[in-house]
Every structure is written in C-alpha cells, then in structure tokens.
PDB file of N, CA and C in Angstrom:
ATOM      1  N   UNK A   1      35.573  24.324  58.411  1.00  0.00           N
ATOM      2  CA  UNK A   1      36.639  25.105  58.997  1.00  0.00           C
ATOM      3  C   UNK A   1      37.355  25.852  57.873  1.00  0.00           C
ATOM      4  N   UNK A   2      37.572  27.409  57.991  1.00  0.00           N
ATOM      5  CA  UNK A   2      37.752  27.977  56.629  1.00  0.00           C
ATOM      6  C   UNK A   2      39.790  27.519  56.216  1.00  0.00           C
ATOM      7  N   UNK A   3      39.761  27.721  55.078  1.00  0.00           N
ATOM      8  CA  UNK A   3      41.479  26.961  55.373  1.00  0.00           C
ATOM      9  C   UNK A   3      42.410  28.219  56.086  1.00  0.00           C
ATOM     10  N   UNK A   4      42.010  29.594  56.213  1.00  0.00           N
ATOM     11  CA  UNK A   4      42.931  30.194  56.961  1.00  0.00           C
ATOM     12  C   UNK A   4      42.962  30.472  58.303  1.00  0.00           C
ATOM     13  N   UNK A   5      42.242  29.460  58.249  1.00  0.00           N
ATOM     14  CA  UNK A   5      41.965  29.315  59.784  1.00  0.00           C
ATOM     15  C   UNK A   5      43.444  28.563  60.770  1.00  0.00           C
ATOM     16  N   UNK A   6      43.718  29.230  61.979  1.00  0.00           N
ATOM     17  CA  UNK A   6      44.963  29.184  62.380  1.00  0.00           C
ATOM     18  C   UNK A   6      44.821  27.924  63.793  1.00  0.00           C
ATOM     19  N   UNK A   7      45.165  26.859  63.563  1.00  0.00           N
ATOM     20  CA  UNK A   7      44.672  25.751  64.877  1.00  0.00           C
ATOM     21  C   UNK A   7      45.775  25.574  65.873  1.00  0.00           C
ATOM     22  N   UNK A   8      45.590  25.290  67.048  1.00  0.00           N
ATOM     23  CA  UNK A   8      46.835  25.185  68.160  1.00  0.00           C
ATOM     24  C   UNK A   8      46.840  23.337  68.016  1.00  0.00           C
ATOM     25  N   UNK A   9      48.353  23.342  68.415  1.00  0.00           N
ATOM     26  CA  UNK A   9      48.452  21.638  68.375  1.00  0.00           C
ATOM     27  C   UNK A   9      47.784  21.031  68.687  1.00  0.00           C
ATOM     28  N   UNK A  10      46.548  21.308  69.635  1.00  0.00           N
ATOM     29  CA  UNK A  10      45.718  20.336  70.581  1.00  0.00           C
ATOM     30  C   UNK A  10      44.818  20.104  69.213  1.00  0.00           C
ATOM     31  N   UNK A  11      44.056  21.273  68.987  1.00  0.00           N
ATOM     32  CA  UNK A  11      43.437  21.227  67.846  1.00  0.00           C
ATOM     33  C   UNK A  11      43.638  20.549  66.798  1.00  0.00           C
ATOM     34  N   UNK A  12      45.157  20.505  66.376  1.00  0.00           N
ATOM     35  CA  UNK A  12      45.237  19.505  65.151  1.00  0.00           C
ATOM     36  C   UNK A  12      45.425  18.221  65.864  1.00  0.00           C
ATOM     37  N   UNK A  13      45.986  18.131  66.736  1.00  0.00           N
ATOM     38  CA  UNK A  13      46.304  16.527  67.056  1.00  0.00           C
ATOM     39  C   UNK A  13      44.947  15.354  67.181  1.00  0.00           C
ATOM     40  N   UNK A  14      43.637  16.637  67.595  1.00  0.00           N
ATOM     41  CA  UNK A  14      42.783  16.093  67.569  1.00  0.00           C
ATOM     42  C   UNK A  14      41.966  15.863  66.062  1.00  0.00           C
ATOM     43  N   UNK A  15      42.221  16.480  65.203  1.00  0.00           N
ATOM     44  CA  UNK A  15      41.379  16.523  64.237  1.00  0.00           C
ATOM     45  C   UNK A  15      42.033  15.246  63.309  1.00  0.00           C
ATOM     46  N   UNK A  16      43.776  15.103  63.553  1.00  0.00           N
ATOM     47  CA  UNK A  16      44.605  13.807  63.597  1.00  0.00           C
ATOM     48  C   UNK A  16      45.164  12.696  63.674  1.00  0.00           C
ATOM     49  N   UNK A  17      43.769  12.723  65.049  1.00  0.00           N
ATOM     50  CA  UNK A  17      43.790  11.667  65.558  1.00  0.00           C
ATOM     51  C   UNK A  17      45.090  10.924  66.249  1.00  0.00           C
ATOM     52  N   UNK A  18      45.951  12.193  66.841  1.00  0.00           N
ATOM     53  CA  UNK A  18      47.268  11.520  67.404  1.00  0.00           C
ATOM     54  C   UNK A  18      47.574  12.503  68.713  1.00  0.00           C
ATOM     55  N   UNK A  19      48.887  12.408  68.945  1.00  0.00           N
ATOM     56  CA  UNK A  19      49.465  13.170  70.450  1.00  0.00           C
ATOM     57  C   UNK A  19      49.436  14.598  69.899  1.00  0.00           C
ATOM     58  N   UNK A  20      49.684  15.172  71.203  1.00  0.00           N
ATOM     59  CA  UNK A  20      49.943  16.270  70.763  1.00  0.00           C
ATOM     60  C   UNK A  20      51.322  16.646  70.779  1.00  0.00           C
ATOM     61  N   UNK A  21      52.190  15.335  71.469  1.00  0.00           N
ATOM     62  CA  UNK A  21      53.401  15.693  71.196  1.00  0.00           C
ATOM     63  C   UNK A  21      54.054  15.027  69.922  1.00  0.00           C
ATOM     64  N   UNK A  22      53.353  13.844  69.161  1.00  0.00           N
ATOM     65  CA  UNK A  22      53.966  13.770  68.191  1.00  0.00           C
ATOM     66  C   UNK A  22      53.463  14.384  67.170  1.00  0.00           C
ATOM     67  N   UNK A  23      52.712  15.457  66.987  1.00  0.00           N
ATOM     68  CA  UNK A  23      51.990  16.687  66.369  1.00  0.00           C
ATOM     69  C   UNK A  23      53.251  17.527  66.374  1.00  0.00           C
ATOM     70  N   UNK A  24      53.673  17.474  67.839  1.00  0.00           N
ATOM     71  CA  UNK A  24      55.093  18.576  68.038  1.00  0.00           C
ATOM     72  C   UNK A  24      56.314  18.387  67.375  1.00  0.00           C
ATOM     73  N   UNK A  25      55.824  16.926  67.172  1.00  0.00           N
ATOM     74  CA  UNK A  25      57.528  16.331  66.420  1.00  0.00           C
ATOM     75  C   UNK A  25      57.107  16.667  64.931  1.00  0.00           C
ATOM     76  N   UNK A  26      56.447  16.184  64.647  1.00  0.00           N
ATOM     77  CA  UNK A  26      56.087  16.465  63.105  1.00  0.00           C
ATOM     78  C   UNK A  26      56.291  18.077  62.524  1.00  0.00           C
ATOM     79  N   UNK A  27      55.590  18.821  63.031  1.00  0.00           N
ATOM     80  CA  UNK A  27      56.247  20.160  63.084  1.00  0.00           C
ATOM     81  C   UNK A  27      57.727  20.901  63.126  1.00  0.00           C
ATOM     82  N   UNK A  28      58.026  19.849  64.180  1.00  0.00           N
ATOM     83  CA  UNK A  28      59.633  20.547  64.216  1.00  0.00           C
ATOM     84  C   UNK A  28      60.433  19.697  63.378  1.00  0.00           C
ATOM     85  N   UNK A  29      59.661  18.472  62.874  1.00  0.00           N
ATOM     86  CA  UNK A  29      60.658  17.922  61.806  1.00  0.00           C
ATOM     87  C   UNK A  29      60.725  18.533  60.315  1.00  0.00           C
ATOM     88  N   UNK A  30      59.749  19.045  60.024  1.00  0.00           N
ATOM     89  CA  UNK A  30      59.166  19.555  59.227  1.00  0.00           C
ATOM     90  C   UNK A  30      58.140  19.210  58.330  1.00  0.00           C
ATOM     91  N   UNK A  31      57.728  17.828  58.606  1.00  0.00           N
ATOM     92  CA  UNK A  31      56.728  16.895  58.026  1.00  0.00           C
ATOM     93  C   UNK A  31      54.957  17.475  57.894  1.00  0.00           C
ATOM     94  N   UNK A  32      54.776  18.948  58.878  1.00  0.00           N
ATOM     95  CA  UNK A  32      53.914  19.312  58.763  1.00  0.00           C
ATOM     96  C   UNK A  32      54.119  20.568  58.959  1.00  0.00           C
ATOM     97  N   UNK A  33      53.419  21.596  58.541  1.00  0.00           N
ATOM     98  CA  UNK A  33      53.641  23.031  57.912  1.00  0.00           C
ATOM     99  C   UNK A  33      53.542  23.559  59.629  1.00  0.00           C
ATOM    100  N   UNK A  34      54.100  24.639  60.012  1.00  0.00           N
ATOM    101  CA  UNK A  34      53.568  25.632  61.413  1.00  0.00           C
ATOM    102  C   UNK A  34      54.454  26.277  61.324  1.00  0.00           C
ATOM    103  N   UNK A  35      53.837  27.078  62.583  1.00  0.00           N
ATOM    104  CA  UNK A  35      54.567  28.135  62.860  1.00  0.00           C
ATOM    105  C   UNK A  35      54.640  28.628  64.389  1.00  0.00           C
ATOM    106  N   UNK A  36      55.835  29.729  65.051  1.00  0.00           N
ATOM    107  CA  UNK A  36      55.758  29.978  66.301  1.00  0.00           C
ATOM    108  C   UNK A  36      54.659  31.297  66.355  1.00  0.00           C
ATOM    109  N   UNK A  37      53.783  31.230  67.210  1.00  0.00           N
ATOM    110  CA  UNK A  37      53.088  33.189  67.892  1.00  0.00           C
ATOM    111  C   UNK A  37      53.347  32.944  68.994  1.00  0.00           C
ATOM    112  N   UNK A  38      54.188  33.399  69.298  1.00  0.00           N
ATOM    113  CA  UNK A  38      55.003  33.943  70.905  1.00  0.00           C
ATOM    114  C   UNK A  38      55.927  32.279  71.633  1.00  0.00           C
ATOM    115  N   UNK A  39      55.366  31.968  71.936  1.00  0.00           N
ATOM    116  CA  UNK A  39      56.141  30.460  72.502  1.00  0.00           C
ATOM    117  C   UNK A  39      55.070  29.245  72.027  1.00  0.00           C
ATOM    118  N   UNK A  40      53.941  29.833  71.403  1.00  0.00           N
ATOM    119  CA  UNK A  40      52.973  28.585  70.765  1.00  0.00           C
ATOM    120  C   UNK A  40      53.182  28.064  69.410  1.00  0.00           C
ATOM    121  N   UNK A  41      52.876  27.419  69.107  1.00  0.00           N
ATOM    122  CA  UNK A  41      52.723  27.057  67.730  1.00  0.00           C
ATOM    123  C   UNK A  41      51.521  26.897  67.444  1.00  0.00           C
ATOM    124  N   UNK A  42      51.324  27.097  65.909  1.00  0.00           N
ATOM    125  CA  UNK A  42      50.205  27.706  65.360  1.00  0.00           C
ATOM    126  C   UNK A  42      50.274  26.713  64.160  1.00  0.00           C
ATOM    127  N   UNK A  43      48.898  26.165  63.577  1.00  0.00           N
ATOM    128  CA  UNK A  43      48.837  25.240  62.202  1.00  0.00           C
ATOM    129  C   UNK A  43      47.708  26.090  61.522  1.00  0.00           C
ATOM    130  N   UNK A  44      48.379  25.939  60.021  1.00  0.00           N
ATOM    131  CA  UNK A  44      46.847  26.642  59.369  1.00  0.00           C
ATOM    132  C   UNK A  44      45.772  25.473  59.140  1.00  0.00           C
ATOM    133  N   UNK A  45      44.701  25.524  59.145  1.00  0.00           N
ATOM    134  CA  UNK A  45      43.797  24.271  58.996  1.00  0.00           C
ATOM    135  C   UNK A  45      43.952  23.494  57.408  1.00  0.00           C
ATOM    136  N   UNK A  46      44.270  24.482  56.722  1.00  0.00           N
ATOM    137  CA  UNK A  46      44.281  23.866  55.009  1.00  0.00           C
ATOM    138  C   UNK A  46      45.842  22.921  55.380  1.00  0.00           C
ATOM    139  N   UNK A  47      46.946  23.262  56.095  1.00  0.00           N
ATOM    140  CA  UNK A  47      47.438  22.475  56.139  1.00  0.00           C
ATOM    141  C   UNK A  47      47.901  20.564  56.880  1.00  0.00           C
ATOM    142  N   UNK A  48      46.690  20.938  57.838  1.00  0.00           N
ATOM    143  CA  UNK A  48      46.122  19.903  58.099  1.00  0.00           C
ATOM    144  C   UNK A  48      45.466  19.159  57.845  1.00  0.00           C
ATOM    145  N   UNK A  49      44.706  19.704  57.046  1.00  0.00           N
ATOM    146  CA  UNK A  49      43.703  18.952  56.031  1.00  0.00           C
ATOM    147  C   UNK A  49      44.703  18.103  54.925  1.00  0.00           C
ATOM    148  N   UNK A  50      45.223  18.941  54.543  1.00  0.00           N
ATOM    149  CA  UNK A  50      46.122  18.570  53.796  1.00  0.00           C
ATOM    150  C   UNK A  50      46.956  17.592  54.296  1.00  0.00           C
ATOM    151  N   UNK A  51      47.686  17.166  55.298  1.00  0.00           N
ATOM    152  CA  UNK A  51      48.171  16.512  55.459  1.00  0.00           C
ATOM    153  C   UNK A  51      47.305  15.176  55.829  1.00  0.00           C
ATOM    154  N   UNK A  52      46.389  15.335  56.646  1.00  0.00           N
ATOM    155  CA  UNK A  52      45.342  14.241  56.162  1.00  0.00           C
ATOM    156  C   UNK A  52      44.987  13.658  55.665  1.00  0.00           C
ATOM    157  N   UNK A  53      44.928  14.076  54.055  1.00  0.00           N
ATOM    158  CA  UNK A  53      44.494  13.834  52.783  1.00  0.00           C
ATOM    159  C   UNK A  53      45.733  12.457  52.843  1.00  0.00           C
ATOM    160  N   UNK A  54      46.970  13.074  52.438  1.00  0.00           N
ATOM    161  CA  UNK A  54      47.781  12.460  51.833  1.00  0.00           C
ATOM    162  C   UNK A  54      48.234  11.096  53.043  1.00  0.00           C
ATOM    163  N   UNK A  55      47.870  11.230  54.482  1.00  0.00           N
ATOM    164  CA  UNK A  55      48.504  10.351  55.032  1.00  0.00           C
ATOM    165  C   UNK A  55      47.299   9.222  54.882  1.00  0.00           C
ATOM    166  N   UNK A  56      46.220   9.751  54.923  1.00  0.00           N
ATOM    167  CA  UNK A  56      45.161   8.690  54.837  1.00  0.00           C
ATOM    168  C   UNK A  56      44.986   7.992  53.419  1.00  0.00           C
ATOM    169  N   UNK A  57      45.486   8.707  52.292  1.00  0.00           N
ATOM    170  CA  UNK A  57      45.618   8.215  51.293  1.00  0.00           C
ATOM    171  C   UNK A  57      46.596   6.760  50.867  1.00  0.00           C
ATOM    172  N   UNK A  58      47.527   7.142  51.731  1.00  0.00           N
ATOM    173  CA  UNK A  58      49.201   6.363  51.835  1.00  0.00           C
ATOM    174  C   UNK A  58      48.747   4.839  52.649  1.00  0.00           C
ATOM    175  N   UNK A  59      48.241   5.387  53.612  1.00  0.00           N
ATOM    176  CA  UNK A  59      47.260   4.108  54.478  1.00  0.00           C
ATOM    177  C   UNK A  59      46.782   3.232  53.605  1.00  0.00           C
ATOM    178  N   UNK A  60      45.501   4.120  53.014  1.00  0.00           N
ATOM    179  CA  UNK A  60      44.426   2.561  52.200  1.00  0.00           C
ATOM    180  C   UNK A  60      45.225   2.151  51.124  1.00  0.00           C
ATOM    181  N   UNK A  61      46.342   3.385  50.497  1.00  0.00           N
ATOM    182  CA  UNK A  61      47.554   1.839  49.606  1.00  0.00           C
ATOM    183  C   UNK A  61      48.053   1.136  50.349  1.00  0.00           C
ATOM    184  N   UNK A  62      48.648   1.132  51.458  1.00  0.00           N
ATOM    185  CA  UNK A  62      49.299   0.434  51.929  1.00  0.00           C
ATOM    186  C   UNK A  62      48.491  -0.886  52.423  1.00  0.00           C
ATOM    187  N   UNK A  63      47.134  -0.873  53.053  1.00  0.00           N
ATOM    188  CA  UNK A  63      46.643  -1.561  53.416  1.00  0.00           C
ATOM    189  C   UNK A  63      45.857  -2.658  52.247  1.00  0.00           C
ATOM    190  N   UNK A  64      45.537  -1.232  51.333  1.00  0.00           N
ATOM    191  CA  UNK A  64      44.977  -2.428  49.668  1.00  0.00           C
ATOM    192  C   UNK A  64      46.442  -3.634  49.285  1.00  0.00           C
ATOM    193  N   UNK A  65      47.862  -3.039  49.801  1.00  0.00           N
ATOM    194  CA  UNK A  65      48.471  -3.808  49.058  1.00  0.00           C
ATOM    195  C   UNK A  65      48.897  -5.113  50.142  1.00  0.00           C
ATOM    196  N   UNK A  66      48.894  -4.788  51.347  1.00  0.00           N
ATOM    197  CA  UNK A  66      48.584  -6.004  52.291  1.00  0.00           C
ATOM    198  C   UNK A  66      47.710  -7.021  51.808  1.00  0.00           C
ATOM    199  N   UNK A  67      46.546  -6.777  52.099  1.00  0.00           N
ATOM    200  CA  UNK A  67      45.294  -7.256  51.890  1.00  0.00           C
ATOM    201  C   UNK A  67      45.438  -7.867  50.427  1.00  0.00           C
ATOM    202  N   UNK A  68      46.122  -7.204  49.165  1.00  0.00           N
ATOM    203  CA  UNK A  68      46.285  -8.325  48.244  1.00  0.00           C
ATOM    204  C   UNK A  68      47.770  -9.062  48.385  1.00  0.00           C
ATOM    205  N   UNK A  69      48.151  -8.922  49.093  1.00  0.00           N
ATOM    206  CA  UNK A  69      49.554  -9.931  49.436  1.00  0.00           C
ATOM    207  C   UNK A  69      49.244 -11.187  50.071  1.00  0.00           C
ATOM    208  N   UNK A  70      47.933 -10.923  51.199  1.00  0.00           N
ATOM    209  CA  UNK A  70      47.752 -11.694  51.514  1.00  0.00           C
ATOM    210  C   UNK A  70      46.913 -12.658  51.321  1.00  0.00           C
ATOM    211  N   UNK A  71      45.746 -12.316  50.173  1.00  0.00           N
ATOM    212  CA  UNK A  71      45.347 -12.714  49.374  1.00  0.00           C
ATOM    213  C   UNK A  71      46.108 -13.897  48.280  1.00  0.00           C
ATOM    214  N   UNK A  72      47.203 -13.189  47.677  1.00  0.00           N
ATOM    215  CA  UNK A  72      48.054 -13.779  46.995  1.00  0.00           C
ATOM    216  C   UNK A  72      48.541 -15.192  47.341  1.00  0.00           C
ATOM    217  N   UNK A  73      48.738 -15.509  48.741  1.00  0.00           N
ATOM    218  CA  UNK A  73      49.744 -16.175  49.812  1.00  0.00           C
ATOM    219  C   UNK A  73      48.155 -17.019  50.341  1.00  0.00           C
ATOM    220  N   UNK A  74      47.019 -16.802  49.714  1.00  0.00           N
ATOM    221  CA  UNK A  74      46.307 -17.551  50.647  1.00  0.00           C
ATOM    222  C   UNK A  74      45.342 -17.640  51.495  1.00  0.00           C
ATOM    223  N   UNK A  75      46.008 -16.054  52.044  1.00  0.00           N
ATOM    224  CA  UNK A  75      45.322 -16.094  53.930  1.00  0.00           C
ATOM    225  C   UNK A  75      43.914 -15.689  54.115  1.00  0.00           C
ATOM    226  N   UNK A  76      43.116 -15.472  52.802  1.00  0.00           N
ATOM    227  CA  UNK A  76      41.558 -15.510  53.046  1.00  0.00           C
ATOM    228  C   UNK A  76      40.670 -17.137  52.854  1.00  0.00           C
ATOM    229  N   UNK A  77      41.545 -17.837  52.442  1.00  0.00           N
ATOM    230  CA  UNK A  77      41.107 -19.334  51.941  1.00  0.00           C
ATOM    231  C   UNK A  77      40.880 -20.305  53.570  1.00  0.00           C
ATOM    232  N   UNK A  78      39.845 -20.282  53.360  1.00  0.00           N
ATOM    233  CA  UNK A  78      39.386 -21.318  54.581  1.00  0.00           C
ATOM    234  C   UNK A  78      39.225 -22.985  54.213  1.00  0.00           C
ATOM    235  N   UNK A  79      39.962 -23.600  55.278  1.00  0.00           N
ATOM    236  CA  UNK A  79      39.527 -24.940  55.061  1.00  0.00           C
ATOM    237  C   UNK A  79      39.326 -25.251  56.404  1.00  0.00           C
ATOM    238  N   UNK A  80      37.794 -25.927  55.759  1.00  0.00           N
ATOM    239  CA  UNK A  80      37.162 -27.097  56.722  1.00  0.00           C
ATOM    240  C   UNK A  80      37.058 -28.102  56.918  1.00  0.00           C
ATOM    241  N   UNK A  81      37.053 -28.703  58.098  1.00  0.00           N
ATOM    242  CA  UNK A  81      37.798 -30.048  58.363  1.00  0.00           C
ATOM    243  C   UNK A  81      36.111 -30.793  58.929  1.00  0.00           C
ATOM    244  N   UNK A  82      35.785 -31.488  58.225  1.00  0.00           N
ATOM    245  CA  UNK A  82      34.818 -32.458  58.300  1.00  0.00           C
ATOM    246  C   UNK A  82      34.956 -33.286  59.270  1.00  0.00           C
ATOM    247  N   UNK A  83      34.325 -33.777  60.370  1.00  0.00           N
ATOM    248  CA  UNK A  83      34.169 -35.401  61.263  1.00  0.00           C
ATOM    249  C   UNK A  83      33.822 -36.615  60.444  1.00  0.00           C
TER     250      UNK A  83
END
C-alpha cells in the first residue's frame, strides 16, 4: 500500500485490528494523524503503519516484561505431586 495512500476509518480500523469508532476516538484525540474531506475522515496509510509499528512495539515490551515478572515470582515453575 503506497504511504500516500489516503484510507477511510473502516480501512484503518481494519488494517488495526479495532472499531471503527475507537479509530474515531483516536483521531479526534489526536493519538493518530487524519484528516476531514467533506464530513469523512481520511488517514494517510504511512500513518497507520506507523502507528502500528509503535503500538505493536509497546505490546511485546510490555508483554516481555510481564512474562519476566512472572518468571521472576515463579509462575512458570511446576510442581508435581507424586502418589
């Protein structure tokens, strides 16, 4: 998809993997780049991508640092209880 390529919310929400109304919120919060053409809103694709990048990035830290917390604490250690 070339990055000046111009996507409607449905479009990003799907490529997002989320609503299309909290696509709408993100936008009007300003958390993701758009814009109005006539009463629609419009995303450029580089900025979706982009935001992709960085939220999926934020994820696998967050989840690497779970996963060694819980590590830390234990919670992969199995014990078996013999008859």
């Amino acid at each position: 998809m070339p990055d000046e390529e111009m996507l409607s919310t449905q479009a990003a929400a799907d490529i997002l993997n989320v609503s299309r109304q909290y696509l709408v919120r993100l936008v009007d919060t300003g958390e993701i780049a758009g814009e109005k053409v006539g009463s629609h809103r419009r995303l450029r694709a580089a900025d979706v991508a982009a935001f992709k990048a960085v939220r999926d990035a934020k994820r696998t830290s967050a989840l690497d640092r779970l996963s060694s917390l819980s590590e830390d604490a234990g919670g992969y250690e199995l014990e078996i209880k013999r008859r």
